[in-house]
Protein backbone atom coordinates (compact mmCIF):
# COMPACT_ATOMS: atom_id res chain seq x y z
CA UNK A 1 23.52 36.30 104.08
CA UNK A 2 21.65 33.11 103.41
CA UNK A 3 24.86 32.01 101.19
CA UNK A 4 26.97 32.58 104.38
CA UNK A 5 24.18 30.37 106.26
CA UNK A 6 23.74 28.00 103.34
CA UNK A 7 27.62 27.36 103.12
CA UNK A 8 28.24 27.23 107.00
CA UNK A 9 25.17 24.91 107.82
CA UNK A 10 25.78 22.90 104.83
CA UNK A 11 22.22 23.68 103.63
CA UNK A 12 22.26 24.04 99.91
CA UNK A 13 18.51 25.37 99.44
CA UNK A 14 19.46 28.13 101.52
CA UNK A 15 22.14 29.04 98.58
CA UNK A 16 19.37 28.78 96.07
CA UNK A 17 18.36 32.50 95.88
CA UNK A 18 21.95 33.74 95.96
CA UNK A 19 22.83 31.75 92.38
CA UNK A 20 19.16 33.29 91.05
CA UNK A 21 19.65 36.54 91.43
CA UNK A 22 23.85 36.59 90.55
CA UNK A 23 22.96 34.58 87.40
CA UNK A 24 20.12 37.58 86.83
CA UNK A 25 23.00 40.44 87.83
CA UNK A 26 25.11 38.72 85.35
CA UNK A 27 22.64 38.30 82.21
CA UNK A 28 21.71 42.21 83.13
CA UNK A 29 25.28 43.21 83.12
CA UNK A 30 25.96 40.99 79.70
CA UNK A 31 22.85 43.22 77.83
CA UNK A 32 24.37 46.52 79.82
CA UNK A 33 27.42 46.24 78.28
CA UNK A 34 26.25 45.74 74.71
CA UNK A 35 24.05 48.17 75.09
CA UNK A 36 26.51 51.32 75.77
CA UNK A 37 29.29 49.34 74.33
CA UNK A 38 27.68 49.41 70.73
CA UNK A 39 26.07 52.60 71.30
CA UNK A 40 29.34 54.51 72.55
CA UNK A 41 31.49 52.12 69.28
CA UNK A 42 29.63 54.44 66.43
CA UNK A 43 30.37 57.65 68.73
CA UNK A 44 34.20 57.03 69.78
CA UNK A 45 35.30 53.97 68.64
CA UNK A 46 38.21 53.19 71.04
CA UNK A 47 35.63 53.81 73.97
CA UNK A 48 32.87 51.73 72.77
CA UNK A 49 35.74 48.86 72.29
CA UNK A 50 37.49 49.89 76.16
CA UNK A 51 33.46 49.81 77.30
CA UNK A 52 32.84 46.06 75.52
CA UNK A 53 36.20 44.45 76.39
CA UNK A 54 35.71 45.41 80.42
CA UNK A 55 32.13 44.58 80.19
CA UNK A 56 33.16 41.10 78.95
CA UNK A 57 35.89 40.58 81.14
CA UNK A 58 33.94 41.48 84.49
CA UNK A 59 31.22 39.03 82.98
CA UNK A 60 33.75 36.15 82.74
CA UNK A 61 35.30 36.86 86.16
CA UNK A 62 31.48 37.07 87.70
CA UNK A 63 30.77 33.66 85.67
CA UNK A 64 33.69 32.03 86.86
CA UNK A 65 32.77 32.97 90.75
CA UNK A 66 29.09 31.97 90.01
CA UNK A 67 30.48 28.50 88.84
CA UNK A 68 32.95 28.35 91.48
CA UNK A 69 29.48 28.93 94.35
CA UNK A 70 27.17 26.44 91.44
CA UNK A 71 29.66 23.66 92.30
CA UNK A 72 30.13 23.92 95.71
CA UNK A 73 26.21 23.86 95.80
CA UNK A 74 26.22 20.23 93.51
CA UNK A 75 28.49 18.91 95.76
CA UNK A 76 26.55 20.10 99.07
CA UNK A 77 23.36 18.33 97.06
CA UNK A 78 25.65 15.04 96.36
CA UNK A 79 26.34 14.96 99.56
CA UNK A 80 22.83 15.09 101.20
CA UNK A 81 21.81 12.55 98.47
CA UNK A 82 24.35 10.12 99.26
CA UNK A 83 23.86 10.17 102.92
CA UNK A 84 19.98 9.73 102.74
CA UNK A 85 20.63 7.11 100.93
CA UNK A 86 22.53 5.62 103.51
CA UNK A 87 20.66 6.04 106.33
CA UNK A 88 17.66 4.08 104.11
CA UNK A 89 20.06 1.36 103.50
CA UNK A 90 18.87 -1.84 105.70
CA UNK A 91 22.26 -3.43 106.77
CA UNK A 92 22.03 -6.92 104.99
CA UNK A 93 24.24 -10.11 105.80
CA UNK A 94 26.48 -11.44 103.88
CA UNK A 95 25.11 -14.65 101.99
CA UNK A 96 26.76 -17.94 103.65
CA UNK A 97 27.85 -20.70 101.22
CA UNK A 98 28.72 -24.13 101.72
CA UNK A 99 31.84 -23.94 102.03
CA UNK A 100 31.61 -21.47 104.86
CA UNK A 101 29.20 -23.76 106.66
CA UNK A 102 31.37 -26.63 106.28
CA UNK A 103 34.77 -24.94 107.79
C-alpha cells in the first residue's frame, strides 16, 4: 500500500519500505534456493538442477521488477531535488553591457 501511495502522490520516502523488504524477500529467496537446490542435487540430480534453475530465474525476474520500482524511485528523488532547487533560485537579471546601454 504505501508503494501505491508513494507512486500516486509522487512521494518517494513513502516507497522506501517497499524496496527494503523486496530486496530482503529476494536475498531470502536467493539462499532458499541454494539451500534445497544443492541439498535435493546429491539426492536426484535432475530435481536439484529443475529446483536451482527456477530458483534463479524467479530471482532475476524479481530483480528486474525491483530495479524497474528502484528507478522509478531515483527519478521521483531527481525530481524533488531539482525542483527545490528551483524554488531556492533568486531570479537574477541579466548583466547590461555597454553596448546595450548605448542602443
Amino acid at each position: 500500500m504505501l508503494l501505491l501511495y508513494g507512486a500516486h502522490r509522487e512521494k518517494p520516502g513513502f516507497m522506501v519500505p517497499y524496496l527494503i523488504v523486496c530486496q530482503l524477500g529476494i536475498g531470502l529467496l536467493v539462499i532458499i534456493t541454494a539451500i534445497i537446490g544443492f541439498s535435493e542435487i546429491f539426492r536426484l540430480f535432475i530435481v536439484g538442477l529443475g529446483i536451482i534453475m527456477a530458483g534463479s530465474t524467479l530471482v532475476v525476474i524479481a530483480s528486474y521488477l525491483w530495479l524497474v520500482k528502484y528507478s522509478f524511485y531515483r527519478k521521483l528523488i531527481e525530481r524533488d531535488r531539482r525542483s527545490r532547487v528551483q524554488k531556492d533560485e533568486v531570479p537574477t537579471e541579466k548583466p547590461t553591457t555597454e553596448q546595450e546601454t548605448l542602443a
